[in-house]
C-alpha atoms as a PDB file:
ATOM      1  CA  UNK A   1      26.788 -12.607 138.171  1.00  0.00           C
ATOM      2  CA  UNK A   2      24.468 -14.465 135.345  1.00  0.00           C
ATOM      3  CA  UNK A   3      23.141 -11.814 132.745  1.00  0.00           C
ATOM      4  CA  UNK A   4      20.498 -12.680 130.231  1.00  0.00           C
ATOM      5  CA  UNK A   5      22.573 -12.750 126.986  1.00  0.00           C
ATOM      6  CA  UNK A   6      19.707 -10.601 124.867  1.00  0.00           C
ATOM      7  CA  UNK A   7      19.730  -6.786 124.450  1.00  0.00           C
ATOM      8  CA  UNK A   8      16.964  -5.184 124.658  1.00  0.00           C
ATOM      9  CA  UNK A   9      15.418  -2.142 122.756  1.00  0.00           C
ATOM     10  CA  UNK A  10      12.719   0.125 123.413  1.00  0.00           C
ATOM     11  CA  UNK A  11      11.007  -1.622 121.147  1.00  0.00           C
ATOM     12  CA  UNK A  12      10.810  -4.729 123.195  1.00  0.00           C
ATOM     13  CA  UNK A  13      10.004  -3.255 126.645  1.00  0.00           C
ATOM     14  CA  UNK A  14       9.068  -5.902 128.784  1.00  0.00           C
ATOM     15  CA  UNK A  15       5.529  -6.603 129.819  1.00  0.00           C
ATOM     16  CA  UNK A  16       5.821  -6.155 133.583  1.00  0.00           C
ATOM     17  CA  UNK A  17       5.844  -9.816 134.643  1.00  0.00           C
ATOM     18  CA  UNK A  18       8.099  -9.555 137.751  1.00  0.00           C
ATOM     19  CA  UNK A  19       8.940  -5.897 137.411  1.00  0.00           C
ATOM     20  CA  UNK A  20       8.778  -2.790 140.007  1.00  0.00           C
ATOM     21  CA  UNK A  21       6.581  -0.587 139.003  1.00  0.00           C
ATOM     22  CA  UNK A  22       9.305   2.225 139.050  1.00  0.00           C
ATOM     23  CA  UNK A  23      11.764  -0.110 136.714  1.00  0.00           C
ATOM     24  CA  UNK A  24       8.633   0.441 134.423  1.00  0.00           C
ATOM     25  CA  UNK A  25       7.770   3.870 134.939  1.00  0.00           C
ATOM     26  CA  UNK A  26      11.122   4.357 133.658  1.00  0.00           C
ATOM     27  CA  UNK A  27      10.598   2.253 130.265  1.00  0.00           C
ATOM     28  CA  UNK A  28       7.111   4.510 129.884  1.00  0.00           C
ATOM     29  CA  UNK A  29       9.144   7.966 130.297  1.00  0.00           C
ATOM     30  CA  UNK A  30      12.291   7.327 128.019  1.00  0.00           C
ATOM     31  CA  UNK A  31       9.066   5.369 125.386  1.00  0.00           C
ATOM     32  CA  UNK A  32       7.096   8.937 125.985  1.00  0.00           C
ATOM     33  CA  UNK A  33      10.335  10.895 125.621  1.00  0.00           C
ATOM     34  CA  UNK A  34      11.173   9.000 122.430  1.00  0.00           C
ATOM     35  CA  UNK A  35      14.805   8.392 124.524  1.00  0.00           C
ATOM     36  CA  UNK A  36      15.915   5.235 122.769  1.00  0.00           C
ATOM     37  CA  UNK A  37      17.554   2.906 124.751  1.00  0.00           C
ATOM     38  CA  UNK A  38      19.779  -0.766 124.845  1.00  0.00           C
ATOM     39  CA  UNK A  39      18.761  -2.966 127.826  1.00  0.00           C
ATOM     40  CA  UNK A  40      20.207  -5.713 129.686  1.00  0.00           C
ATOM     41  CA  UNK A  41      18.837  -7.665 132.449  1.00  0.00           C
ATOM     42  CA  UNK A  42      21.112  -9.495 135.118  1.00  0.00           C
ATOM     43  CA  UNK A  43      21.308 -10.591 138.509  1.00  0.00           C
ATOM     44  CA  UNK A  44      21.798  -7.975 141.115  1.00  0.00           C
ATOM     45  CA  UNK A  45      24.423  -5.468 140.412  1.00  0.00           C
ATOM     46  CA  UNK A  46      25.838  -5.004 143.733  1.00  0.00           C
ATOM     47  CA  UNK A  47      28.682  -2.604 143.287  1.00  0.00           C
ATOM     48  CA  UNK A  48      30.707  -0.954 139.720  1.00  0.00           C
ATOM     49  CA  UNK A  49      32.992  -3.973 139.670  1.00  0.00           C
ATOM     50  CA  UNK A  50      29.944  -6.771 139.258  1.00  0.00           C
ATOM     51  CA  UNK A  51      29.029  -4.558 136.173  1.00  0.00           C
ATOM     52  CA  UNK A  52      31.759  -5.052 134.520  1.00  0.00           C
ATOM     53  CA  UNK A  53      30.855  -7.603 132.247  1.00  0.00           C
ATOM     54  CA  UNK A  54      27.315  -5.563 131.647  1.00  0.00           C
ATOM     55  CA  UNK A  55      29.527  -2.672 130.332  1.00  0.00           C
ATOM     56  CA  UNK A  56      31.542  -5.119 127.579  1.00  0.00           C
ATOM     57  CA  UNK A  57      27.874  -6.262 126.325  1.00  0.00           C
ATOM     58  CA  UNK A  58      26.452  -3.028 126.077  1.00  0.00           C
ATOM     59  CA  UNK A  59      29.450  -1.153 124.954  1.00  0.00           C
ATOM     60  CA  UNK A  60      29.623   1.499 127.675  1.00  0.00           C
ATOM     61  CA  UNK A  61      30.943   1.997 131.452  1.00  0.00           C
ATOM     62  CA  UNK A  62      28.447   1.956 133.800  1.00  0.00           C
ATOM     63  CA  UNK A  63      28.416   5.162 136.068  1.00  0.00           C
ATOM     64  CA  UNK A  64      28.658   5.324 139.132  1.00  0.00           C
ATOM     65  CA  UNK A  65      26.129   7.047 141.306  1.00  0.00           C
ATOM     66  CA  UNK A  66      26.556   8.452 144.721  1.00  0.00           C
ATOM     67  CA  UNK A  67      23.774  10.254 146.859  1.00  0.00           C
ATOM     68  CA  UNK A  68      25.783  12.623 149.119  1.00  0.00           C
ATOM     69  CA  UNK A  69      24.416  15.650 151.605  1.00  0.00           C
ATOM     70  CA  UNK A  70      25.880  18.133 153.338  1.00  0.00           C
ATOM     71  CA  UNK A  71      26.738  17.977 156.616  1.00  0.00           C
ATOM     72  CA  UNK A  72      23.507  19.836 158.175  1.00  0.00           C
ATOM     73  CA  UNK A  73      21.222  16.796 155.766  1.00  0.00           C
ATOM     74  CA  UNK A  74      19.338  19.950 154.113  1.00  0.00           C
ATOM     75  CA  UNK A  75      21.404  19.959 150.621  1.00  0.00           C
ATOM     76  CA  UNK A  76      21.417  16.511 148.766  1.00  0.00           C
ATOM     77  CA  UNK A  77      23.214  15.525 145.410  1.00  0.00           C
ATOM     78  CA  UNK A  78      23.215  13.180 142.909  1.00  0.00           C
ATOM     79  CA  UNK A  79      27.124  12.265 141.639  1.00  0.00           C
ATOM     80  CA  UNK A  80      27.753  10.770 138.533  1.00  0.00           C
ATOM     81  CA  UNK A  81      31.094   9.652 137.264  1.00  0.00           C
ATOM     82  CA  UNK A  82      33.338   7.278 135.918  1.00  0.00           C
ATOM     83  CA  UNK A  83      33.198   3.778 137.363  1.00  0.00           C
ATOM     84  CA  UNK A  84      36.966   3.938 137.647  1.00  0.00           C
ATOM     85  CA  UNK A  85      37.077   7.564 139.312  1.00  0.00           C
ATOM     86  CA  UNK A  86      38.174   7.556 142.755  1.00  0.00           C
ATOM     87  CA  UNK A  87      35.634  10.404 144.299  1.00  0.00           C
ATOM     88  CA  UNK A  88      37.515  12.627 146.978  1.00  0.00           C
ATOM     89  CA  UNK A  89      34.800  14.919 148.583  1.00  0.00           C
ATOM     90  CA  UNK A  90      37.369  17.694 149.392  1.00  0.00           C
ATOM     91  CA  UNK A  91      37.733  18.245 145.862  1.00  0.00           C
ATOM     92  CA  UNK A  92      33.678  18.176 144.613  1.00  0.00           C
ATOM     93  CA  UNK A  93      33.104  20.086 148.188  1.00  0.00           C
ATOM     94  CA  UNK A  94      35.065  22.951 146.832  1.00  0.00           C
ATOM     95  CA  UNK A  95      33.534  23.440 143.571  1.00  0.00           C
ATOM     96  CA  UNK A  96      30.153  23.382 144.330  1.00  0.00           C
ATOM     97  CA  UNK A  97      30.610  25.624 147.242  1.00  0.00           C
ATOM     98  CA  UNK A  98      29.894  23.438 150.360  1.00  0.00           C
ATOM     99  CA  UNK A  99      31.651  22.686 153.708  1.00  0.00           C
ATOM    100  CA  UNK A 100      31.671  19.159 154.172  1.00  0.00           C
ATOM    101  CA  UNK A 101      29.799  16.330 152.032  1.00  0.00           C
ATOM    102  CA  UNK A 102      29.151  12.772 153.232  1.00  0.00           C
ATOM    103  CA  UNK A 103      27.265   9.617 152.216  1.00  0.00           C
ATOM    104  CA  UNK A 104      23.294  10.587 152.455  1.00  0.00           C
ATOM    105  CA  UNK A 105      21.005   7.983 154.335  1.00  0.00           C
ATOM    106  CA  UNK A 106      19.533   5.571 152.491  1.00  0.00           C
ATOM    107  CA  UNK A 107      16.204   6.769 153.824  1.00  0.00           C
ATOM    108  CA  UNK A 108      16.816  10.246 152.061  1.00  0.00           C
ATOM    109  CA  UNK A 109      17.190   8.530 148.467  1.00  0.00           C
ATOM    110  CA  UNK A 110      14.011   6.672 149.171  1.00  0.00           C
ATOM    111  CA  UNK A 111      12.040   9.467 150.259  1.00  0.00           C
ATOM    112  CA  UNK A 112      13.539  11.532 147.370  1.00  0.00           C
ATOM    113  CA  UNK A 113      14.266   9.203 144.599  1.00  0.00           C
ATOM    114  CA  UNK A 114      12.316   6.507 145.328  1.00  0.00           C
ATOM    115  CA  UNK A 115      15.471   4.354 144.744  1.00  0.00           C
ATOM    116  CA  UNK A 116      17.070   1.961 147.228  1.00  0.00           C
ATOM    117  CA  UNK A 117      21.175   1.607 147.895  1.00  0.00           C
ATOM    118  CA  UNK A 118      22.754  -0.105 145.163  1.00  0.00           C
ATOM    119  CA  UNK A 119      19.940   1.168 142.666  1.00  0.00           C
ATOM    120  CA  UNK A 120      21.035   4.634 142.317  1.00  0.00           C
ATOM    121  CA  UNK A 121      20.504   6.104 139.431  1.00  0.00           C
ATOM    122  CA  UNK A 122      20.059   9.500 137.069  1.00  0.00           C
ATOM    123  CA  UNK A 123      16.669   7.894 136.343  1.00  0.00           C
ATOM    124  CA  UNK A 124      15.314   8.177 139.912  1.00  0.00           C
ATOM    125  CA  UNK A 125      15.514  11.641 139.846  1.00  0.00           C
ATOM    126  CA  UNK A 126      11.994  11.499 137.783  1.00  0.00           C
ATOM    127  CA  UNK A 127      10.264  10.501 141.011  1.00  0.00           C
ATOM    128  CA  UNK A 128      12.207  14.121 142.754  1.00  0.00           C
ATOM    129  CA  UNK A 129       9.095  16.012 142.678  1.00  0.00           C
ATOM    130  CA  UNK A 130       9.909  18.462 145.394  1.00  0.00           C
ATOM    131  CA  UNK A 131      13.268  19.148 142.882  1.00  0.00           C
ATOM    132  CA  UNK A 132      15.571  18.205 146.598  1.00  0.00           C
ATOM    133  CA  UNK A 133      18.435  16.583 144.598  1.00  0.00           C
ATOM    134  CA  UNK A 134      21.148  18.382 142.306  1.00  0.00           C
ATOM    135  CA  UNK A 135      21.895  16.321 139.882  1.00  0.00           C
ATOM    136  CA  UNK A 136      26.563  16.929 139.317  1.00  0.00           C
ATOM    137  CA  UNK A 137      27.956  14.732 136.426  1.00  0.00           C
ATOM    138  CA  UNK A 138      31.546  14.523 135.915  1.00  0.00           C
ATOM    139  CA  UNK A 139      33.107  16.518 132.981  1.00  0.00           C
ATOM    140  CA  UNK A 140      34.201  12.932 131.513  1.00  0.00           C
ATOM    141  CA  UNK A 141      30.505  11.418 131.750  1.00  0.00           C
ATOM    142  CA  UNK A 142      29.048  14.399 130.371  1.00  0.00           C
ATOM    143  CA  UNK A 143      30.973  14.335 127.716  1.00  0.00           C
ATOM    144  CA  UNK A 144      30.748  10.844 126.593  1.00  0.00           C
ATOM    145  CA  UNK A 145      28.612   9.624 123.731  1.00  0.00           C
ATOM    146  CA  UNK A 146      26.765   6.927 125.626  1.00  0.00           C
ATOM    147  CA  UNK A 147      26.078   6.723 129.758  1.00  0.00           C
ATOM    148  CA  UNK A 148      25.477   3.992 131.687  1.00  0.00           C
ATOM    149  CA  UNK A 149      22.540   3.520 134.374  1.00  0.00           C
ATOM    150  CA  UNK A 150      20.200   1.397 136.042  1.00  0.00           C
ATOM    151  CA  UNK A 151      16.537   1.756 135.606  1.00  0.00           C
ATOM    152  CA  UNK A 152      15.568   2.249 139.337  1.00  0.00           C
ATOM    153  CA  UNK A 153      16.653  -0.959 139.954  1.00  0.00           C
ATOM    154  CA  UNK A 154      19.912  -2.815 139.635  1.00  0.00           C
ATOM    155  CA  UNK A 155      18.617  -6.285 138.011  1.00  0.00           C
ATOM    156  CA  UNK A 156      18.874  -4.249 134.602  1.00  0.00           C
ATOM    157  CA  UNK A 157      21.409  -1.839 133.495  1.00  0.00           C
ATOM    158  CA  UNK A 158      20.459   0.775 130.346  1.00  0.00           C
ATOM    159  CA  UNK A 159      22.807   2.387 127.443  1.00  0.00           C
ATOM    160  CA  UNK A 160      21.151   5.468 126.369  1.00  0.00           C
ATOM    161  CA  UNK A 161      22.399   8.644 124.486  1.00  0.00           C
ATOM    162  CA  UNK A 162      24.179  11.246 127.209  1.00  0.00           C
ATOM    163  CA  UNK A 163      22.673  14.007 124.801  1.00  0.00           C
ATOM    164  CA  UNK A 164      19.333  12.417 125.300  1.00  0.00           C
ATOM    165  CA  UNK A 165      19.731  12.363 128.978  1.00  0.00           C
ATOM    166  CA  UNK A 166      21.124  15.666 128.959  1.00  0.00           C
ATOM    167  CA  UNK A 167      19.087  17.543 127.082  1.00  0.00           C
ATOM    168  CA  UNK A 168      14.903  15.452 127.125  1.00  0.00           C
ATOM    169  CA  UNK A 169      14.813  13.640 130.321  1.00  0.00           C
ATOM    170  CA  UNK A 170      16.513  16.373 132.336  1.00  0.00           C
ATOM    171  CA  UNK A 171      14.529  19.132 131.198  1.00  0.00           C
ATOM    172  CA  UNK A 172      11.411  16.800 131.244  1.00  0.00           C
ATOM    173  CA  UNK A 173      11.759  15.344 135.111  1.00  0.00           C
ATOM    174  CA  UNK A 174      12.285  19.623 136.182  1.00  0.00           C
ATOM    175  CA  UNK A 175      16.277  18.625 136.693  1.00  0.00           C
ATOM    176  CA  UNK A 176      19.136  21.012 135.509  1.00  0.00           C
ATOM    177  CA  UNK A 177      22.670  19.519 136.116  1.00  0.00           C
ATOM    178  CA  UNK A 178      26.510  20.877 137.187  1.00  0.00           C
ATOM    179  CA  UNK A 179      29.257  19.444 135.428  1.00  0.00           C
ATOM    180  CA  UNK A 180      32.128  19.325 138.033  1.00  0.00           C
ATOM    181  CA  UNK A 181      35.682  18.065 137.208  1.00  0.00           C
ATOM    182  CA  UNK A 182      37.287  15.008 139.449  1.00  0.00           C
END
């Protein structure tokens, strides 16, 4: 995977040129927020293991994301955890009270996050209006100093304060969050 060597700041958001305009919605909330931020911008990230290198330059392991539902498709979640976590759905399915979870359709994060597979992120759940997701982050991620994501996109990945995340964005996109041990 080729990654542009330069870290970025929220200082030097881009301009746009070649950009989703969700990637830059993004920049505009966390600028709005005042959420600073490190950026990197790379080739496709197409699973945890091509990030790997992204996480060494920006100092952080990049989380991953899963959209799950329930088995009825009427409860959806947003998992975030540890990039080296194995995720066993017996054990999150018990602590947050639900039968069976699976792998949600990719039409579902569109629709709700406005995010496409291998894009999933914390950061789509600004475009959740309708507040359909719950948002469960792993004891270990909430706890960290720094997390991890992409900005609605995975061409970039972002370091930004978990405190930040936690306790601006969160409360500013309408989100609350569960922290569930795996």
């Amino acid at each position: 995977m080729i990654i542009d060597p330069h870290v970025y700041t929220e200082k030097e958001k881009p301009d746009g040129t070649g950009r989703l305009p969700k990637e830059m919605a993004v920049y505009d909330l966390l600028e709005k927020l005042e959420i600073p931020y490190l950026r990197l911008d790379h080739e496709v990230a197409p699973s945890i293991e091509a990030c790997q290198d992204v996480d060494k330059i920006l100092g952080i392991e990049i989380c991953k994301n899963l959209f799950l539902c329930n088995r009825q498709k009427t409860d959806f979640y947003l998992l975030m955890m540890p990039g080296t976590k194995a995720f066993k759905t017996k054990e999150l399915s018990h602590q947050i009270g639900t039968a069976r979870l699976s792998f949600a359709d990719a039409a579902f994060m569109e629709e709700f996050l406005d995010i496409t597979p291998g894009s999933v992120s914390i950061m789509g759940l600004m475009n959740d209006k309708g507040n359909r997701v719950r948002l469960l982050i792993d004891r270990e991620v909430a706890e960290s100093e720094f997390l991890g994501c992409h900005p609605c996109i995975n061409t970039s990945s972002m370091k930004l304060r978990t405190k930040d995340v936690l306790e601006k964005f969160l409360p500013a996109v309408g989100h609350g969050y569960t922290v569930v041990e795996l």
